[in-house]
C-alpha atoms as a PDB file:
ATOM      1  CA  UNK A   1     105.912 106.540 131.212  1.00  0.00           C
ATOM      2  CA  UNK A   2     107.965 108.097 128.420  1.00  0.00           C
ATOM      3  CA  UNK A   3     107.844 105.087 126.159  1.00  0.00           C
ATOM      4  CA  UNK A   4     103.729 105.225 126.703  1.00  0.00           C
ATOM      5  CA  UNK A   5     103.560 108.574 125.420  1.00  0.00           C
ATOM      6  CA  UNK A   6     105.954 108.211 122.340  1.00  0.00           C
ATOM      7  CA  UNK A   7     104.209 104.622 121.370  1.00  0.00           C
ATOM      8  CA  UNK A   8     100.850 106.479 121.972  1.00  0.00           C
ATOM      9  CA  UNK A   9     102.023 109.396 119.662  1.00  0.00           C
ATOM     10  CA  UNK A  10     103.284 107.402 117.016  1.00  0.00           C
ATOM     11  CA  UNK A  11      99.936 105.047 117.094  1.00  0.00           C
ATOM     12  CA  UNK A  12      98.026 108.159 116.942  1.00  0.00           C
ATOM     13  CA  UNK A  13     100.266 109.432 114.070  1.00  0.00           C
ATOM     14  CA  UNK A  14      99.916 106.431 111.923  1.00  0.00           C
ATOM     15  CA  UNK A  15      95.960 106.373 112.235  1.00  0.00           C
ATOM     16  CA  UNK A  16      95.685 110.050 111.206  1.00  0.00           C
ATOM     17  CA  UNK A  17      98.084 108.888 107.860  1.00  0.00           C
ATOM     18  CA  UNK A  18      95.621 106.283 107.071  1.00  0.00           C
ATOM     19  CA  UNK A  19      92.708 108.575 107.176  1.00  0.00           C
ATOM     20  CA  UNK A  20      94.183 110.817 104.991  1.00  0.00           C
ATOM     21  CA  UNK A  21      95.218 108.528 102.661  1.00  0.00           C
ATOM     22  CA  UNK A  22      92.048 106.826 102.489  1.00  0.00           C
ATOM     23  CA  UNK A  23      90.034 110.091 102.334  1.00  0.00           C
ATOM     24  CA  UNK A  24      91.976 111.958  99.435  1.00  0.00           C
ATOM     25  CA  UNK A  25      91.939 108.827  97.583  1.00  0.00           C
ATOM     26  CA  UNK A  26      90.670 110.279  94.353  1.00  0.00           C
ATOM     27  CA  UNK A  27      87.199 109.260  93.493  1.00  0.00           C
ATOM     28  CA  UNK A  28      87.173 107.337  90.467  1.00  0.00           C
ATOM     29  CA  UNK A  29      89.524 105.104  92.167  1.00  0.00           C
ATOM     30  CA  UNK A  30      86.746 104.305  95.040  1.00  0.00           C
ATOM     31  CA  UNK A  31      84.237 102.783  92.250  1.00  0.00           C
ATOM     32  CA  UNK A  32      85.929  99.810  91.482  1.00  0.00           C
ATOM     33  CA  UNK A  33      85.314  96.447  92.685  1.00  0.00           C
ATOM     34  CA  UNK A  34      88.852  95.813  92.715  1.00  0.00           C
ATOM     35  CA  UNK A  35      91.090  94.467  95.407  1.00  0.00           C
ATOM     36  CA  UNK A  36      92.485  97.584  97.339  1.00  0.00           C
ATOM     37  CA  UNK A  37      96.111  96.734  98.641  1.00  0.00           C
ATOM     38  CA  UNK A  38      97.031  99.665 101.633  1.00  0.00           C
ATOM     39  CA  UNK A  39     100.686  99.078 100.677  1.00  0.00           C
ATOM     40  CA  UNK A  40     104.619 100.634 101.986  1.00  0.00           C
ATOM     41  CA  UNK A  41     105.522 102.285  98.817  1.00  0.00           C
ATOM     42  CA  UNK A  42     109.779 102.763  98.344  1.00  0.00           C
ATOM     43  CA  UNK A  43     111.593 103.090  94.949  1.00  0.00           C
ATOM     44  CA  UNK A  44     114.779 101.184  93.092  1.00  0.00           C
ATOM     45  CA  UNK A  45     116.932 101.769  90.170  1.00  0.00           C
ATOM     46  CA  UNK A  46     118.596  99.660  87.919  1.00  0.00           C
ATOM     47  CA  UNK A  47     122.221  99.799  89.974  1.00  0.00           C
ATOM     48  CA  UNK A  48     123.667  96.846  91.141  1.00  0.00           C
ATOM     49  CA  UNK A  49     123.303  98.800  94.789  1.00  0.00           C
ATOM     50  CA  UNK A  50     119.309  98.075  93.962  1.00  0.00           C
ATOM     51  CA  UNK A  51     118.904  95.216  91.529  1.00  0.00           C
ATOM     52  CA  UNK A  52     122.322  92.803  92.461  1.00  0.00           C
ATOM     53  CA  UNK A  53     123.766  90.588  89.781  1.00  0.00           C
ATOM     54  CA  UNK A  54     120.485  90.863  87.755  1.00  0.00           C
ATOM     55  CA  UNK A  55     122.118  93.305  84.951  1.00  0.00           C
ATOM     56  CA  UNK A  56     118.680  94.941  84.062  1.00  0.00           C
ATOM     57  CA  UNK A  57     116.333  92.045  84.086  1.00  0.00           C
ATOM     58  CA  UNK A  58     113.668  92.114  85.789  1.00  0.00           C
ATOM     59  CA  UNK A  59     111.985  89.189  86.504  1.00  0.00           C
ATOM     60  CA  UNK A  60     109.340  88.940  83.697  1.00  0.00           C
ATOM     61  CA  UNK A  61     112.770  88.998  81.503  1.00  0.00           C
ATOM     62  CA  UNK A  62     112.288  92.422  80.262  1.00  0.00           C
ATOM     63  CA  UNK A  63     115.375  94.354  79.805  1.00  0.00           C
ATOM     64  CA  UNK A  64     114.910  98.054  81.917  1.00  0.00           C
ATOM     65  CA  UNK A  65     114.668 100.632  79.268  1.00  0.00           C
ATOM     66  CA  UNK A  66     114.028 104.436  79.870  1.00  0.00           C
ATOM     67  CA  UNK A  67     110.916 104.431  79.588  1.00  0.00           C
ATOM     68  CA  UNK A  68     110.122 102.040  81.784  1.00  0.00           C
ATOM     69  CA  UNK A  69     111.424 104.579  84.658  1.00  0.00           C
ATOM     70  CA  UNK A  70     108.267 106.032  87.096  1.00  0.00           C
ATOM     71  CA  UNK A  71     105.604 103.651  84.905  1.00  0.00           C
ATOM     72  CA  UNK A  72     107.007  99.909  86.394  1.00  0.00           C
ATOM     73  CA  UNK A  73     106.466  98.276  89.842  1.00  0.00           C
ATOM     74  CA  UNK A  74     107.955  95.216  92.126  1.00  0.00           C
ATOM     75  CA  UNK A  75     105.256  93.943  93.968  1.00  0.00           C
ATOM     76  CA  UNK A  76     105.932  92.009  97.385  1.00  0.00           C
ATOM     77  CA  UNK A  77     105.524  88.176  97.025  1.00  0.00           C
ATOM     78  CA  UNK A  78     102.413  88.354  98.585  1.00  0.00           C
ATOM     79  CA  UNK A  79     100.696  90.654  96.491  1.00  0.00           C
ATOM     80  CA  UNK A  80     102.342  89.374  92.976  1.00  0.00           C
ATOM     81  CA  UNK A  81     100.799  86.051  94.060  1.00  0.00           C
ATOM     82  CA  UNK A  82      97.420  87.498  92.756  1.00  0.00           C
ATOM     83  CA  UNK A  83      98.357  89.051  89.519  1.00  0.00           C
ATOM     84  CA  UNK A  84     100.271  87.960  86.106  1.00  0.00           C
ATOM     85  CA  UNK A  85     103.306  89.950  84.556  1.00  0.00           C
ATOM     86  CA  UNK A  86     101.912  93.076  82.842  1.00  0.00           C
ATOM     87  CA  UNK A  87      99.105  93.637  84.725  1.00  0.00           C
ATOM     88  CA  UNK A  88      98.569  97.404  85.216  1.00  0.00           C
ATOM     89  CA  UNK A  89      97.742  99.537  88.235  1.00  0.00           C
ATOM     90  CA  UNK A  90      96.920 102.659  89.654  1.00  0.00           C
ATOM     91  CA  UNK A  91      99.690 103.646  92.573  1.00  0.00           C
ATOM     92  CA  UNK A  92      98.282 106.522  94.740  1.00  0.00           C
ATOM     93  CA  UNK A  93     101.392 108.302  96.308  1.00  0.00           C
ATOM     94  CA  UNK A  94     102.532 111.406  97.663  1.00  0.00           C
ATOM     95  CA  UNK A  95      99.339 112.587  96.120  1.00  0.00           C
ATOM     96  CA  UNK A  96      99.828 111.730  92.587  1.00  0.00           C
ATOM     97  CA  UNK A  97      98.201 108.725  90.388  1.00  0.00           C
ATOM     98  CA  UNK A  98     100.695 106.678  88.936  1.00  0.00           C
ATOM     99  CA  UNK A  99      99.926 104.757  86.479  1.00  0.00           C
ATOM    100  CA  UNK A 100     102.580 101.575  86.500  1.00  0.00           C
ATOM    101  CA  UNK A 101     102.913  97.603  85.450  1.00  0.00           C
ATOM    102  CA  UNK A 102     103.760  95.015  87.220  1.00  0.00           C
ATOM    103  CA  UNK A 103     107.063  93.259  85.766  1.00  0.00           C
ATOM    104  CA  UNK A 104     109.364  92.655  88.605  1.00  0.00           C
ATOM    105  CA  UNK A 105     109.178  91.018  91.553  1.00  0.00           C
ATOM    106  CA  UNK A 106     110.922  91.796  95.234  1.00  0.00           C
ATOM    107  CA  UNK A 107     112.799  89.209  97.635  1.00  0.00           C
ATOM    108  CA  UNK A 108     110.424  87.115  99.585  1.00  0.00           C
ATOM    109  CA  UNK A 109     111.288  88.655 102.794  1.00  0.00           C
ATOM    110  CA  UNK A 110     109.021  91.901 101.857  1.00  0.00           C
ATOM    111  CA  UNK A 111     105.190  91.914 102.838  1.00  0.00           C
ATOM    112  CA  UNK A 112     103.154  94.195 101.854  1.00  0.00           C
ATOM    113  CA  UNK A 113     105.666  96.532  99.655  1.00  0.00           C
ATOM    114  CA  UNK A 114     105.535  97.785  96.479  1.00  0.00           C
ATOM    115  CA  UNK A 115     108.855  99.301  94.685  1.00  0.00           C
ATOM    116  CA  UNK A 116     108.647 102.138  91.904  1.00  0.00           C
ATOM    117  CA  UNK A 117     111.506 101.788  89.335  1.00  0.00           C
ATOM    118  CA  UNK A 118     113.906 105.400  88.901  1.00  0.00           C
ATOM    119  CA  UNK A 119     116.048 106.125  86.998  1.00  0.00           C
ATOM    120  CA  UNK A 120     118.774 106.686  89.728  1.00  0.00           C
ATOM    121  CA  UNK A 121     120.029 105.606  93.513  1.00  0.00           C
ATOM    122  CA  UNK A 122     119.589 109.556  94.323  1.00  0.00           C
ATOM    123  CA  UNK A 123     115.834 109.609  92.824  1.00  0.00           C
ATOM    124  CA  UNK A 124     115.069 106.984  95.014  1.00  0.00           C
ATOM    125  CA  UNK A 125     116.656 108.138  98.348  1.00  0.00           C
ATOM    126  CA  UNK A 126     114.386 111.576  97.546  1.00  0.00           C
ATOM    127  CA  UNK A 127     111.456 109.630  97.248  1.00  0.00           C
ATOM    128  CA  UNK A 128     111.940 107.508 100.148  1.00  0.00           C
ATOM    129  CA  UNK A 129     109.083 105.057 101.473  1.00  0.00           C
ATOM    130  CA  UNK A 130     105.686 106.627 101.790  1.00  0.00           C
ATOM    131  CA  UNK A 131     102.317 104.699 102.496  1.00  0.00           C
ATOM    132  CA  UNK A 132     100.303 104.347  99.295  1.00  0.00           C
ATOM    133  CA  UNK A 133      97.442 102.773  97.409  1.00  0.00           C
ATOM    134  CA  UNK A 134      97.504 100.115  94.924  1.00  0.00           C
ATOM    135  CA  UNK A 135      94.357  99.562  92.473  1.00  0.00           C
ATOM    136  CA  UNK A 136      94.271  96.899  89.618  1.00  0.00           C
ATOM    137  CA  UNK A 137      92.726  98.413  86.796  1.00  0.00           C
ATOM    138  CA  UNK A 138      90.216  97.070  84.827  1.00  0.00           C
ATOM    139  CA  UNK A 139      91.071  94.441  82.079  1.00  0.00           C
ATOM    140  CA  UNK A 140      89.681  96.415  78.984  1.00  0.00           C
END
């Protein structure tokens, strides 16, 4: 009876996270024709604890520079299926609008996922994995 009640709270807990998300989803991101992707959004850094072997190449063979740090995404096989290297999005997490290219890839095991680049191990155990939002933005 237990297990009923704690796989009945945590159904009811991850509905009332979707609505939320969905509902303070800021406007201007409702009005595009876009594919929406409801995604599990986590974070890496350019460590070999994140990336391996890789030395700070992602997979578009762009070397990880500062700058790149908050403003580049990994996309899940799945999703990167659809899109080309440098395509940019809008990430809606943790109530913020990021706004973040795609030039890295994840392991094919992940469905679903996207992964924010930081600029440390620490950054990205304080973000942690939060449901999110990804919108490609128009090709202007």
């Amino acid at each position: 009876m237990l297990k009923i009640v704690k796989m009945m709270s945590l159904y009811f807990l991850a509905a009332t996270l979707c609505e939320q998300t969905a509902a303070s989803l800021p406007q201007n991101m409702l009005v595009t024709d876009a594919a929406i992707h409801h995604v599990m959004v986590s974070a890496y850094a350019n460590s070999p604890k994140c990336t391996g072997s890789r030395g700070g190449i992602m997979s578009s063979a762009v070397k990880i520079r500062p700058e790149h740090y908050g403003k580049v995404v990994a996309l899940s096989q799945d999703i990167a299926r659809q899109y080309r290297f440098g395509d940019r999005f809008n990430l809606w997490v943790k109530g913020r609008v990021h706004d973040v290219a795609f030039q890295d890839r994840m392991p094919g095991r992940h469905r679903g996922k996207v992964d924010l680049l930081l600029p440390s191990v620490q950054s990205c155990r304080q973000f942690g994995r939060n449901p999110g939002i990804l919108v490609p933005r128009d090709k202007a």
